[in-house]
Protein backbone atom coordinates (compact mmCIF):
# COMPACT_ATOMS: atom_id res chain seq x y z
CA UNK A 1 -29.59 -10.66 40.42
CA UNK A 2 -31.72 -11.21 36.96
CA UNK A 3 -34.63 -10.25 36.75
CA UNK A 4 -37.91 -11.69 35.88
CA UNK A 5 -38.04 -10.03 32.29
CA UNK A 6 -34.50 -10.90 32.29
CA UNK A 7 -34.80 -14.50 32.77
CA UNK A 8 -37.30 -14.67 30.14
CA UNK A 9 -35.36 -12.99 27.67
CA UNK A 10 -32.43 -15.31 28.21
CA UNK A 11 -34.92 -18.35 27.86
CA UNK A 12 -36.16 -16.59 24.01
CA UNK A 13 -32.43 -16.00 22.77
CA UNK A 14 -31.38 -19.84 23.46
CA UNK A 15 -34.65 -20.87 22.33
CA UNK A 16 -34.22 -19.25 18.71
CA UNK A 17 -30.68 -19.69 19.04
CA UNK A 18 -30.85 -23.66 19.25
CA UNK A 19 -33.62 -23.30 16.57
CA UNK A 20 -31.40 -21.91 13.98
CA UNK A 21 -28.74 -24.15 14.67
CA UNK A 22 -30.36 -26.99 14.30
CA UNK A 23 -32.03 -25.12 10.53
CA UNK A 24 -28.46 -24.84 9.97
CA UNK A 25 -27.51 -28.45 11.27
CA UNK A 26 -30.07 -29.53 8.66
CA UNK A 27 -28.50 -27.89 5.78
CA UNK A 28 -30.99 -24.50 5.70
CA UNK A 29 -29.35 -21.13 4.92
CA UNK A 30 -30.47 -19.05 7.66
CA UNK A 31 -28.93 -15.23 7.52
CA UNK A 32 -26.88 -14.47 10.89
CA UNK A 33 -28.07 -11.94 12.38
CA UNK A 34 -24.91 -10.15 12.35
CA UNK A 35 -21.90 -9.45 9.78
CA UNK A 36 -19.52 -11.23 12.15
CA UNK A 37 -16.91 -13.73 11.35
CA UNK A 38 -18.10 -17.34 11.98
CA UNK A 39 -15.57 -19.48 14.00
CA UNK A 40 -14.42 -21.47 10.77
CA UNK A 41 -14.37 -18.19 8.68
CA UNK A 42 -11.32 -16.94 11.12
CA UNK A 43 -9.77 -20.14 11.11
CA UNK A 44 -9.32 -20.41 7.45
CA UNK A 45 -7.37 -16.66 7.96
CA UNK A 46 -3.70 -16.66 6.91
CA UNK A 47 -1.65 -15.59 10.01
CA UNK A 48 -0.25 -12.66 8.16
CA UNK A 49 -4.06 -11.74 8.34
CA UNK A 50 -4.01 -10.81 11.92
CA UNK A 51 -2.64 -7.86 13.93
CA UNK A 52 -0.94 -10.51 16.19
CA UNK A 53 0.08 -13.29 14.08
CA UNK A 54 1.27 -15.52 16.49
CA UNK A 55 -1.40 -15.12 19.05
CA UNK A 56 -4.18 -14.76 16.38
CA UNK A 57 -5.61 -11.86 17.49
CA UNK A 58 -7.05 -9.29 15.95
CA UNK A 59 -7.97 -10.09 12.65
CA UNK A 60 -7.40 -7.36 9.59
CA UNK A 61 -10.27 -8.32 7.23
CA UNK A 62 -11.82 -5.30 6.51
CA UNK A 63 -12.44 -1.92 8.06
CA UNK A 64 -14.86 -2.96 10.87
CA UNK A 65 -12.00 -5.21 11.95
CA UNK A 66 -9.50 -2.92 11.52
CA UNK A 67 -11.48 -0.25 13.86
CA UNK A 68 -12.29 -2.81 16.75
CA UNK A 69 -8.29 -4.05 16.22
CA UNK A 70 -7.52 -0.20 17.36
CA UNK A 71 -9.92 -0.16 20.37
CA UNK A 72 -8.95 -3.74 21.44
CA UNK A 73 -5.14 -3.22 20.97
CA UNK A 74 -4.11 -2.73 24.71
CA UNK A 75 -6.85 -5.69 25.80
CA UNK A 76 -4.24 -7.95 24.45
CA UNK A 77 -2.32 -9.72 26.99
CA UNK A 78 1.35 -11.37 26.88
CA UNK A 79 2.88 -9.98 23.83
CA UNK A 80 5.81 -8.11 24.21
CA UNK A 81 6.52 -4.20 22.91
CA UNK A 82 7.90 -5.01 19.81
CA UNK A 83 5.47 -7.12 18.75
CA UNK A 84 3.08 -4.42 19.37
CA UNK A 85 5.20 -2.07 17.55
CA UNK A 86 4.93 -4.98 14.76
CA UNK A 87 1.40 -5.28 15.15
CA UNK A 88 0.69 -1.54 15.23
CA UNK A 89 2.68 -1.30 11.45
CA UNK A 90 0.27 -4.37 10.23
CA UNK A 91 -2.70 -2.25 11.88
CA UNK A 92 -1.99 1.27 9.80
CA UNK A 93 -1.15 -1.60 6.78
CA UNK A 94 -4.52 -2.13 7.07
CA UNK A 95 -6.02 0.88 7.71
CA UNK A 96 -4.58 2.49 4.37
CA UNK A 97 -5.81 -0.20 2.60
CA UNK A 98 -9.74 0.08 4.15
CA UNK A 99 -9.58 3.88 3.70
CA UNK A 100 -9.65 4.40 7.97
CA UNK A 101 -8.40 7.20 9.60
CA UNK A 102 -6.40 6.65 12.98
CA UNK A 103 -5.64 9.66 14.35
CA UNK A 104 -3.05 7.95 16.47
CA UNK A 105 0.53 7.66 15.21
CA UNK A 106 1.74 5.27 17.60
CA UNK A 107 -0.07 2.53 19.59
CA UNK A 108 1.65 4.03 23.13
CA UNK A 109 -1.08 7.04 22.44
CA UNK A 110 -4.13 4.66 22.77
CA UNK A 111 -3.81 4.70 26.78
């Protein structure tokens, strides 16, 4: 059960949530307040962009991507081993490219 601070908490966020929207609705730039993706940003991704192309998933962007890819891998459901073999080899791609270090050498070691 919420609490009282809680409750009033939740009611601030979606207050200055549906503010900014609707600045943003009305054509002002307002800075996110993260360095997140937006929803259109990741649809405009190529497939070959993700760590599971035909799912989506995971997308390879840069090396805060690549990092949450690695500690998401096993969340992703109903892909098969070699396409997480496939998207393990797109994942180290990556990796090498953004300068991170996995100290895995196979996905299987993630547990």
């Amino acid at each position: 059960m919420a609490t009282t601070r809680q409750k009033e908490a939740a009611r601030r966020n979606i207050t200055r949530a549906r503010e900014v929207q609707s600045a943003r609705a009305h054509g002002k730039k307002v800075p996110r307040g993260s360095q997140g993706m937006s929803t259109a940003e990741e649809n405009r991704l190529r497939d070959s962009e993700f760590a599971f192309p035909k799912e989506r998933k995971e997308p390879l962007t840069d090396a805060r991507h690549v990092r949450n890819a690695v500690a998401r891998f096993n969340q992703v459901e109903g892909v098969s081993n070699s396409e997480r073999d496939e998207a393990w080899r797109r994942i180290q791609t990556a990796a090498r490219k953004f300068d991170v270090d996995l100290s895995e050498k196979d996905w299987r070691e993630l547990s």
